[in-house]
Structures are given as C-alpha cells and as structure tokens.
N, C-alpha and C. Protein backbone atom coordinates (compact mmCIF):
# COMPACT_ATOMS: atom_id res chain seq x y z
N UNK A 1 0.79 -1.18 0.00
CA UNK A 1 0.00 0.00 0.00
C UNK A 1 0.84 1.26 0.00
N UNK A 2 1.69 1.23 0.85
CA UNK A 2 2.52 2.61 0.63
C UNK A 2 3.76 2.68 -0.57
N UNK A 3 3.37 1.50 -1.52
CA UNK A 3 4.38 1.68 -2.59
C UNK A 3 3.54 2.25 -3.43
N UNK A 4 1.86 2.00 -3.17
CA UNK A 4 0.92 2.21 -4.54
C UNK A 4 0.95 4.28 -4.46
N UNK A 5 0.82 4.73 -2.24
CA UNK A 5 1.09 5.86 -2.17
C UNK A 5 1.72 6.69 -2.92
N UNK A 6 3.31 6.11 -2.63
CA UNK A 6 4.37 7.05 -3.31
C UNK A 6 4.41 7.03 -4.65
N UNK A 7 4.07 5.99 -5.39
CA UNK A 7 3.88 6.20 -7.23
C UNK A 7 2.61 7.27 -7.51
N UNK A 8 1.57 7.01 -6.62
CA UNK A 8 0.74 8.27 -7.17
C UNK A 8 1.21 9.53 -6.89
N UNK A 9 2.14 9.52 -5.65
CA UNK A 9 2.43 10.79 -5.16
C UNK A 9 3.42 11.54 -6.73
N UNK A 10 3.87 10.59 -7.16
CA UNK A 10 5.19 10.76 -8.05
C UNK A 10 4.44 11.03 -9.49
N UNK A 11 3.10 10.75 -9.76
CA UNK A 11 2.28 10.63 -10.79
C UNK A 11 1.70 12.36 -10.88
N UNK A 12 1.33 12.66 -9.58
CA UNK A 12 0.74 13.72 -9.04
C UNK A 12 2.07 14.94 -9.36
N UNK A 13 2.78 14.89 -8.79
CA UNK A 13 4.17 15.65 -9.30
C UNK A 13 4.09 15.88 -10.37
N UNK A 14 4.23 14.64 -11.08
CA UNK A 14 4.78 14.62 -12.94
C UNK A 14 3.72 15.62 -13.87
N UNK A 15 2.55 15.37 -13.09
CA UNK A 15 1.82 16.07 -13.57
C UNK A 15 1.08 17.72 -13.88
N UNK A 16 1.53 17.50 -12.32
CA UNK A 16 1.81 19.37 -11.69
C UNK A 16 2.87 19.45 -12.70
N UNK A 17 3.95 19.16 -12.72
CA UNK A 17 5.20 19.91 -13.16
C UNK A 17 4.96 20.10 -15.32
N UNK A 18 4.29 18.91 -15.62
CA UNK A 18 3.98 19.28 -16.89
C UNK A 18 2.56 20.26 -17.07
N UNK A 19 1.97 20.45 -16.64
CA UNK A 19 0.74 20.89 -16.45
C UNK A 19 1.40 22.45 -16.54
N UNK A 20 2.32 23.02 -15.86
CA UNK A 20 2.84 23.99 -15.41
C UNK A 20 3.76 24.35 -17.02
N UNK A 21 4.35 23.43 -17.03
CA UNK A 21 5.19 24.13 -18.51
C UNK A 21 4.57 24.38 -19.23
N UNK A 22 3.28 23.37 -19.79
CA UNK A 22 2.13 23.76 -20.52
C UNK A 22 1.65 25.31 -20.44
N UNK A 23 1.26 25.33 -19.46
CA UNK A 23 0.59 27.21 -19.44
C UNK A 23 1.42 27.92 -19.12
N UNK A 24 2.97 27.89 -18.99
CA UNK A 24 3.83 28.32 -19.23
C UNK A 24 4.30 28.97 -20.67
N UNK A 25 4.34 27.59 -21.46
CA UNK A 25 4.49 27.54 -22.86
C UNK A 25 3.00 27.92 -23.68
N UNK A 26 1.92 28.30 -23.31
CA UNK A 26 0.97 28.77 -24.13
C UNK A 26 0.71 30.28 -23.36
N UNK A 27 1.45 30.78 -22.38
CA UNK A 27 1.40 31.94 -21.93
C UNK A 27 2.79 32.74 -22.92
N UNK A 28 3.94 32.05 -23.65
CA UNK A 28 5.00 32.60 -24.33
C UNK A 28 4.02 32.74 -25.33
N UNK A 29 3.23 31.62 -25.81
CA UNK A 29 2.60 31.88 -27.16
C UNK A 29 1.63 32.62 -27.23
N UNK A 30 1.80 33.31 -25.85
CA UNK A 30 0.17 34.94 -26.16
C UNK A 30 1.31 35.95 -26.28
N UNK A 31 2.42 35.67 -25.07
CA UNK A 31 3.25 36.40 -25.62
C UNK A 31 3.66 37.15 -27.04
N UNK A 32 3.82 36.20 -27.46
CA UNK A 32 4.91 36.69 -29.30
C UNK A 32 3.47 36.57 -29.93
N UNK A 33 2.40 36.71 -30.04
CA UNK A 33 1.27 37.45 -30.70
C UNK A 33 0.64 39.05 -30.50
N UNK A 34 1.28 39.17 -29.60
CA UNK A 34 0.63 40.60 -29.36
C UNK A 34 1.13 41.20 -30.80
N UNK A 35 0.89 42.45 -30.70
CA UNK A 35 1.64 43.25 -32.20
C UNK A 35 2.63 43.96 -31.69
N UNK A 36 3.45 43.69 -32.97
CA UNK A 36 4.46 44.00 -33.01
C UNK A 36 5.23 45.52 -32.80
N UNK A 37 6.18 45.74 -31.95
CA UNK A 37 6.86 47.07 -31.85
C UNK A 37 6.91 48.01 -33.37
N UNK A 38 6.30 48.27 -34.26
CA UNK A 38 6.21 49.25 -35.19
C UNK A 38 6.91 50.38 -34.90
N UNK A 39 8.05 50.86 -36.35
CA UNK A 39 9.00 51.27 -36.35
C UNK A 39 8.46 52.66 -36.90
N UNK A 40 8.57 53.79 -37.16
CA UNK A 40 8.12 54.98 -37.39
C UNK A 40 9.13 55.18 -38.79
N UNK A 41 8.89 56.13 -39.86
CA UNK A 41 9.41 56.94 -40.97
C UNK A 41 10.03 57.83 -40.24
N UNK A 42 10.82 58.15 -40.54
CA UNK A 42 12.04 59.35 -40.17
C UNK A 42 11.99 60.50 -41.22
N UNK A 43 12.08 61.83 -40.67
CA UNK A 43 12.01 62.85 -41.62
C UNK A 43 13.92 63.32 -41.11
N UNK A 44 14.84 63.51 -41.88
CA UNK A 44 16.15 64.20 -41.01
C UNK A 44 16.54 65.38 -42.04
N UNK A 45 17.14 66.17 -40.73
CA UNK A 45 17.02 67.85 -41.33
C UNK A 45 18.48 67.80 -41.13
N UNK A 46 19.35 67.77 -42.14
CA UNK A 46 20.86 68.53 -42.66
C UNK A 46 20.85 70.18 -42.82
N UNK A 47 21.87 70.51 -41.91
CA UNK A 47 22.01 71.89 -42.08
C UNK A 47 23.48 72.07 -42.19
N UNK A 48 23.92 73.02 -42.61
CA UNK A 48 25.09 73.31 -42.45
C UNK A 48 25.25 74.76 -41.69
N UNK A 49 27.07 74.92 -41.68
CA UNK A 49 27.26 76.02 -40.64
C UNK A 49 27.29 77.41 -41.14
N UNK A 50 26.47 77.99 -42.08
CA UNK A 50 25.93 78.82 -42.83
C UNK A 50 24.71 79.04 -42.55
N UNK A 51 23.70 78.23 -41.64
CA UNK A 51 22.45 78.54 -41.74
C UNK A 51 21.51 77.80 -42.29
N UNK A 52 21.54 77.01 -43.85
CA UNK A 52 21.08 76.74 -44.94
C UNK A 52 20.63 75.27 -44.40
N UNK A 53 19.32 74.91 -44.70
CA UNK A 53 18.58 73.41 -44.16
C UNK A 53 18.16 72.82 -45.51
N UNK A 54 18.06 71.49 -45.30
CA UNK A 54 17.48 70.44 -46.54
C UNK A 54 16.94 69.65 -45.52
N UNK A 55 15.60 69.03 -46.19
CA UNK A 55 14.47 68.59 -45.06
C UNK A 55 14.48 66.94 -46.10
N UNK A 56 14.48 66.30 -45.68
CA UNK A 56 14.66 64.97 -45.81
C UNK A 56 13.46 63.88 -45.51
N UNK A 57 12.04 64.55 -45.93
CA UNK A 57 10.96 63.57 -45.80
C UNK A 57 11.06 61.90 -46.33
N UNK A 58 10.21 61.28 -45.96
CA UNK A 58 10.10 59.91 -46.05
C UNK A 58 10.34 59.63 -47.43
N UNK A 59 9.66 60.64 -48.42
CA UNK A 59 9.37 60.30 -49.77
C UNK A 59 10.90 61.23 -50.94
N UNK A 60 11.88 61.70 -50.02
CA UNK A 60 13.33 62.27 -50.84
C UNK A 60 14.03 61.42 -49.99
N UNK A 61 14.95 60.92 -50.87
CA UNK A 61 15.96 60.67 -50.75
C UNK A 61 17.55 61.09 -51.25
N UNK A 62 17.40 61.83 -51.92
CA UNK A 62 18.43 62.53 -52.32
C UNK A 62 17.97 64.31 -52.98
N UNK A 63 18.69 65.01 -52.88
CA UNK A 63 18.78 66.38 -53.03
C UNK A 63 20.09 66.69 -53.46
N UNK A 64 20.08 67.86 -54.21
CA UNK A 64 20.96 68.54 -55.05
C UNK A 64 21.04 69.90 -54.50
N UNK A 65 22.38 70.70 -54.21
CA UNK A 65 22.45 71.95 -54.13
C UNK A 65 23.84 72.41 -54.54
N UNK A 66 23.35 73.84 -55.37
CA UNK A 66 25.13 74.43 -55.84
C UNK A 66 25.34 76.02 -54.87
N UNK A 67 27.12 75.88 -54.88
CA UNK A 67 26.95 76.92 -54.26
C UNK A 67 28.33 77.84 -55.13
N UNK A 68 28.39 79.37 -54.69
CA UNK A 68 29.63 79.84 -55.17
C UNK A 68 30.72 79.51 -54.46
N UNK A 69 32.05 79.60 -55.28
CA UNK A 69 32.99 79.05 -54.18
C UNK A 69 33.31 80.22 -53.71
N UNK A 70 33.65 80.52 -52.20
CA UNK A 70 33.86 81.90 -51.40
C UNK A 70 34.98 81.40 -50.66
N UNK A 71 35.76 80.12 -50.72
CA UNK A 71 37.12 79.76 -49.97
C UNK A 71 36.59 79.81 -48.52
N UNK A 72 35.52 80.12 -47.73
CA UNK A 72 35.27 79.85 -46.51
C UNK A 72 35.27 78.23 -46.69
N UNK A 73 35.56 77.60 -45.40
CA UNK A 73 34.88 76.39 -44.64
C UNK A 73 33.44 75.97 -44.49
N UNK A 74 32.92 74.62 -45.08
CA UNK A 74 31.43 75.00 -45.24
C UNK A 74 31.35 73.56 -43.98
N UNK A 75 30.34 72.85 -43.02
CA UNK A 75 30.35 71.96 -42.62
C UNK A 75 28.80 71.51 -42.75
N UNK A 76 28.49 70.00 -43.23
CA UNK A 76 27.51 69.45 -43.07
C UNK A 76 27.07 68.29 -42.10
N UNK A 77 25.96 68.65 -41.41
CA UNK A 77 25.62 67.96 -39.99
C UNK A 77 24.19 67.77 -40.28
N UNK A 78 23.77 66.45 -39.54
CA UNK A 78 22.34 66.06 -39.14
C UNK A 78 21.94 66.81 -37.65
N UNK A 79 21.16 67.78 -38.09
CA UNK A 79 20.51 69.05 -37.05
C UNK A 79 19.30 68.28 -36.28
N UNK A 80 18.49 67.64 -36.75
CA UNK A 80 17.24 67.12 -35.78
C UNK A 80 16.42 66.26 -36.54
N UNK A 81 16.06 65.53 -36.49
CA UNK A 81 15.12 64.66 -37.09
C UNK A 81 13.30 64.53 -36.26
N UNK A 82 12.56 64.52 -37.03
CA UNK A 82 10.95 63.70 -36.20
C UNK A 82 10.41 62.75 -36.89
N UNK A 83 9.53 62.42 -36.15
CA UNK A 83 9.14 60.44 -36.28
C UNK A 83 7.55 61.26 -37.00
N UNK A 84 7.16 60.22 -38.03
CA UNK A 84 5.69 60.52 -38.92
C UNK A 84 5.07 59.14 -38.06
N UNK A 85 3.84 59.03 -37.82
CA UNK A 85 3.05 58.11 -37.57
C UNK A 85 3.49 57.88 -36.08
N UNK A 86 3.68 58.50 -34.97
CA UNK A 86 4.03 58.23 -34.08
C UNK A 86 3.50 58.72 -32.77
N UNK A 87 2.21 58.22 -32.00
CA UNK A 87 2.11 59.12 -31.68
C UNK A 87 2.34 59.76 -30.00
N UNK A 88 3.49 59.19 -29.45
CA UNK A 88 4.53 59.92 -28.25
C UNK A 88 4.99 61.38 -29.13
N UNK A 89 5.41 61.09 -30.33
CA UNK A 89 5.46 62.22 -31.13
C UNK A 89 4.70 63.38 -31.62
N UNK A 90 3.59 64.10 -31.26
CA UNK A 90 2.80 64.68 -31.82
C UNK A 90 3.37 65.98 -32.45
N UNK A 91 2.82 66.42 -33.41
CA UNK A 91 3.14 67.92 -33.90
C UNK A 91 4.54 68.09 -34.49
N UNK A 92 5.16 68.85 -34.85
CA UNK A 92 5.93 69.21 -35.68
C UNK A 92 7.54 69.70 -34.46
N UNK A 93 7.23 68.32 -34.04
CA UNK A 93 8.23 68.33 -32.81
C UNK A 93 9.75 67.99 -33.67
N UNK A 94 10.69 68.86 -33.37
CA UNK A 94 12.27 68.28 -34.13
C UNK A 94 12.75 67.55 -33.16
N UNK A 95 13.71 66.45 -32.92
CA UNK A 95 14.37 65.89 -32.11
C UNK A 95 15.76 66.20 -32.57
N UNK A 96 16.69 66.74 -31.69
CA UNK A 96 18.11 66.57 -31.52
C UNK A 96 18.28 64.92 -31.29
N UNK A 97 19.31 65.10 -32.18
CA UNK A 97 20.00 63.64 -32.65
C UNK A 97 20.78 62.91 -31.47
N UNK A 98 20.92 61.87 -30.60
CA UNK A 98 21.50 61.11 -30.01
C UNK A 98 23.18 61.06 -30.86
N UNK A 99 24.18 60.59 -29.85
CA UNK A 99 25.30 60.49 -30.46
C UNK A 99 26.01 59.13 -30.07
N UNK A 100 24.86 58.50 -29.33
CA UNK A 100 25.23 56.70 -28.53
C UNK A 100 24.09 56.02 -28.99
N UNK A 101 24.24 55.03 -28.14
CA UNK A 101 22.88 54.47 -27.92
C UNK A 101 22.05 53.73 -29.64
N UNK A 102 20.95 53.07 -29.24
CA UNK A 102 20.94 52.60 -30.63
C UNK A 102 19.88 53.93 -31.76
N UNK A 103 19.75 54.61 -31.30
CA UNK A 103 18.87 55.29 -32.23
C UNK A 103 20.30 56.90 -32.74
N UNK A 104 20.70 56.52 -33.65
CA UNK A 104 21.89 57.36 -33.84
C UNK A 104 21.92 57.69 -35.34
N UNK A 105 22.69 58.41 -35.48
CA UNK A 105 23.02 58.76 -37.41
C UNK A 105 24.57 58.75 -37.34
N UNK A 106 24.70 57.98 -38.58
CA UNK A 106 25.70 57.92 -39.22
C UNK A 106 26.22 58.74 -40.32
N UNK A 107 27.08 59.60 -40.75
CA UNK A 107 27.50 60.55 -41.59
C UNK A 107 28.84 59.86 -42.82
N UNK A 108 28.68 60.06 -43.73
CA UNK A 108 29.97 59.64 -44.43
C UNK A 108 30.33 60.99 -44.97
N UNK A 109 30.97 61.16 -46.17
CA UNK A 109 31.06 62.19 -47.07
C UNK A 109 32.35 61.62 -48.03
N UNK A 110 32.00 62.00 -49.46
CA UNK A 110 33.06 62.09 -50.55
C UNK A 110 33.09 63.46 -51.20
N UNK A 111 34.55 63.53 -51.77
CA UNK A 111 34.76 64.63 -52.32
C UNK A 111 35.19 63.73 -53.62
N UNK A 112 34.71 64.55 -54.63
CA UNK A 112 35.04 64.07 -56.35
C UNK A 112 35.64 65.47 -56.72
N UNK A 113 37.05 65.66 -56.86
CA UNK A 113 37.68 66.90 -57.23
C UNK A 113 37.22 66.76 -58.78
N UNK A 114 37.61 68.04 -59.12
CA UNK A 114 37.44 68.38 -60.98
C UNK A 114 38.01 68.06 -61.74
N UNK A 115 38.75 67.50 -61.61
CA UNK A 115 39.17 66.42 -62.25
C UNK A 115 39.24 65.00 -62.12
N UNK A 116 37.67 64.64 -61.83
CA UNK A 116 36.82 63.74 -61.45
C UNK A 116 37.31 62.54 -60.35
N UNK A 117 38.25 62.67 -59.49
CA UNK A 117 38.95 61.50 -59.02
C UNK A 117 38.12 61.69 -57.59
N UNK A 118 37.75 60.49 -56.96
CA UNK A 118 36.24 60.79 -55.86
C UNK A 118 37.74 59.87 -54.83
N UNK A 119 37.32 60.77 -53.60
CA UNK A 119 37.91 60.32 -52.50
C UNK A 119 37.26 60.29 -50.74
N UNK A 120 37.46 59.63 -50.16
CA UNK A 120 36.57 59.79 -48.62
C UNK A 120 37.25 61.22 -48.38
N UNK A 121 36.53 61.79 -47.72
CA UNK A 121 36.23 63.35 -47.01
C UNK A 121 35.79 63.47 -45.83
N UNK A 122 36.75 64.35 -44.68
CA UNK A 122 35.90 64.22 -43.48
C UNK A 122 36.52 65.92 -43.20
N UNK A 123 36.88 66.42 -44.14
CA UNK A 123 36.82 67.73 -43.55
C UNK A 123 35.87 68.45 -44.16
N UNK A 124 36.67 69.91 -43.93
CA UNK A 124 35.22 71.39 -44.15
C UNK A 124 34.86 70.97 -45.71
N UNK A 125 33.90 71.80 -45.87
CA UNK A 125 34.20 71.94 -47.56
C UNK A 125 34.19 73.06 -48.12
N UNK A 126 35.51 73.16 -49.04
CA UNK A 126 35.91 74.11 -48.88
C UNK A 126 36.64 75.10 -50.59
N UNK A 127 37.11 73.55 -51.26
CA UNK A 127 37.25 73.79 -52.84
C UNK A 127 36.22 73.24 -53.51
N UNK A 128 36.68 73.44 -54.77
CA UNK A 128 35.59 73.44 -55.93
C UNK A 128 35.46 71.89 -56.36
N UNK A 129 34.21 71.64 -56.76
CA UNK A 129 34.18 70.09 -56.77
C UNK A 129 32.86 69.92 -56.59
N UNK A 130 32.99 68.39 -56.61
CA UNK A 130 31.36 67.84 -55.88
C UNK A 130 31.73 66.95 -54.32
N UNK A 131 30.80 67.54 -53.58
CA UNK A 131 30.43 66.39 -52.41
C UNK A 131 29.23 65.83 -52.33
N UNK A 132 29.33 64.63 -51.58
CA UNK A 132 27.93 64.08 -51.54
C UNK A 132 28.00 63.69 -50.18
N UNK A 133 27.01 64.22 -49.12
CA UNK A 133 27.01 64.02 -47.92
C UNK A 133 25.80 62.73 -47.83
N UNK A 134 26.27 62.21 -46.90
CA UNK A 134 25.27 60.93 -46.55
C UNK A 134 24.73 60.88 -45.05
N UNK A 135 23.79 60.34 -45.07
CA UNK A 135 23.30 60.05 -43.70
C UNK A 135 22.98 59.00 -43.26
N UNK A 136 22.59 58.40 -42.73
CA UNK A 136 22.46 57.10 -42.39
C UNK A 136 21.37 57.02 -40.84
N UNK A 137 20.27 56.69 -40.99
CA UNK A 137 19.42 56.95 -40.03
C UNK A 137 19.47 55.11 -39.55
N UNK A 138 20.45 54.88 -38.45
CA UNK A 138 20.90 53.30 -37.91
C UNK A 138 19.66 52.42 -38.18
N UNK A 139 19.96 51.16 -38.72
CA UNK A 139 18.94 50.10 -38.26
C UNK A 139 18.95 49.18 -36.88
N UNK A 140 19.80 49.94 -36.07
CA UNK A 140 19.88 49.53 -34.79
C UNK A 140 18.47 50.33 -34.25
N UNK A 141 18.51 51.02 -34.46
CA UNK A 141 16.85 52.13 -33.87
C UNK A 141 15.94 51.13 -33.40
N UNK A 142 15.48 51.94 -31.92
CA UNK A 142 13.78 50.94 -31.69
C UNK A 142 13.00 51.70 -32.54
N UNK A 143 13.53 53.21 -32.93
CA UNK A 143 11.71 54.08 -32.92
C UNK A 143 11.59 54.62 -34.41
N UNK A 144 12.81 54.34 -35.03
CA UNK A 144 12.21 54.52 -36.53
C UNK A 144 13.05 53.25 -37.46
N UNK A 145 12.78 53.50 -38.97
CA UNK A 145 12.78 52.61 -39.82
C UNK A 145 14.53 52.99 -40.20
N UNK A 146 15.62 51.58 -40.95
CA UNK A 146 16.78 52.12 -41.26
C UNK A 146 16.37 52.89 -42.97
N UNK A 147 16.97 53.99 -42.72
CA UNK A 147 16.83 54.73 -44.40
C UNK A 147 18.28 55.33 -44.26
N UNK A 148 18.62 56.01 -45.78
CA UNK A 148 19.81 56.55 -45.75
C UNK A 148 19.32 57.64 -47.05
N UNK A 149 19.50 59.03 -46.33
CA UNK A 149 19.67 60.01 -47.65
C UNK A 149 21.15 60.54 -48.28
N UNK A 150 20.61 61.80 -49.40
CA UNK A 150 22.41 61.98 -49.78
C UNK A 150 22.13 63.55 -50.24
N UNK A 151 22.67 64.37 -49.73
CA UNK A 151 22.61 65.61 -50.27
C UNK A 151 24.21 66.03 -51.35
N UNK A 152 23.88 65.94 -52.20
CA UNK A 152 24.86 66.09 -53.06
C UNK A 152 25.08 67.72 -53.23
N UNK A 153 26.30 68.27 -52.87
CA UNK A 153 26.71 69.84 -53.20
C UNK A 153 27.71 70.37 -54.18
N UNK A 154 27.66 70.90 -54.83
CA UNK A 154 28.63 71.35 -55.78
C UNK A 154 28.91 72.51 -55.49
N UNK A 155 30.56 73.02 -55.33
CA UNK A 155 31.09 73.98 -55.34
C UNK A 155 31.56 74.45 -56.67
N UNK A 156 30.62 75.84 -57.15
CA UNK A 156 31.32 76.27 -58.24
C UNK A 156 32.21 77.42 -58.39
C-alpha cells in the first residue's frame, strides 16, 4: 500500500510539473502574438554652418544643391530629425540627434575633385568640386525605420 502511495504521489508531481510548462508555454505563445513594436518613418534635417537646411521627408531621398565658391569652410551635420506616424510624437516636434545608444546617425562624405577622381572626405568643404554628404538613419533604432539620404553639393 505505501508503494501504490508514493507512485501516485510521483504521478501527481509529474503532472503538476507538466501541467505547469504547458501554461507556461501557451502563456510565451500569447506572448509573441501581441503586435508587433512598429518602427516609425524618419524625416532628417541637414544643415550646415551657414544657416542653410534640406528637409529629408520619407518620400526624398536625395537632393541637389550648388553653391559659389567663397574659400570659406562650409560643414555638413544632421541638425534634428521627427518620427511621422508616431504618436509619443505629436506635432511638428524636431528631435536633436542622439550620439550613442541605438537610435543614432551615421554621416559619411566624398569629395570628387574636378578632375573627377572621388575620394573619402571628413573635412570642411571648402574647394571646388562635388560632395555628396550621406546620412544614415541606424537600423539599430527601436523608434524609426533604417533609411539613408544623400545631399549632393557642388562647389562652383
């Protein structure tokens, strides 16, 4: 009799303990149905140290601008970006850009001198030529989508 005890006792266990992973394992599977973290469109605003802005909606991806050459130093930077469809975001809110972390921009730049030979660029700009500034809005981001624009400038 107390062998028939302890096998049910051991039956009773086995059962608790699967019973338990069960609604364990169909509580993960309500889990990963909810909906999904949705990523927002990015609008990013390039300015340079002149003043002068290019607005970078969802639907441009590249832009063109010429300028005279005046031998000053010209510099191009990602000034602020805002999230479309978002709505912690409301209104025509700009965000200053993070410089860590996963929601960040990435910058490249080339210079193609005039006599067409294209090279990486990380200074002012400053001779005559073409640059093409890039941006890079990370696909590390929780809160928007990865895109990349290019403002192309010509110094004449």
């Amino acid at each position: 009799m107390i062998l028939k005890l302890d096998a049910r006792k051991k039956i009773k266990r086995r059962l608790v303990t699967v019973s338990c992973l069960i609604v364990f394992c169909i509580g993960l599977c309500f889990t990963g149905c909810g909906e999904k973290d949705e990523k927002c469109d990015v609008t990013i605003r390039i300015k340079n140290n002149f003043g002068k802005e290019w607005v970078f909606t969802p639907d441009i991806e590249e832009l063109t601008y010429e300028f005279e050459y005046t031998g000053k130093d010209m510099e191009f930077y990602v000034d602020a970006y805002k999230l479309t469809d978002e709505p912690d975001f409301t209104g025509d809110k700009w965000i200053k850009p993070d410089f860590s972390g996963p929601n960040v921009f990435y910058v490249t730049m080339t210079y193609c001198q005039p006599d067409g030979l294209n090279k990486s660029f990380d200074g002012p700009v400053k001779e005559k030529g073409k640059y093409n500034f890039c941006a890079v809005a990370d696909s590390t981001s929780t809160i928007w989508n990865f895109r990349v624009v290019y403002l192309n400038a010509y110094i004449k």
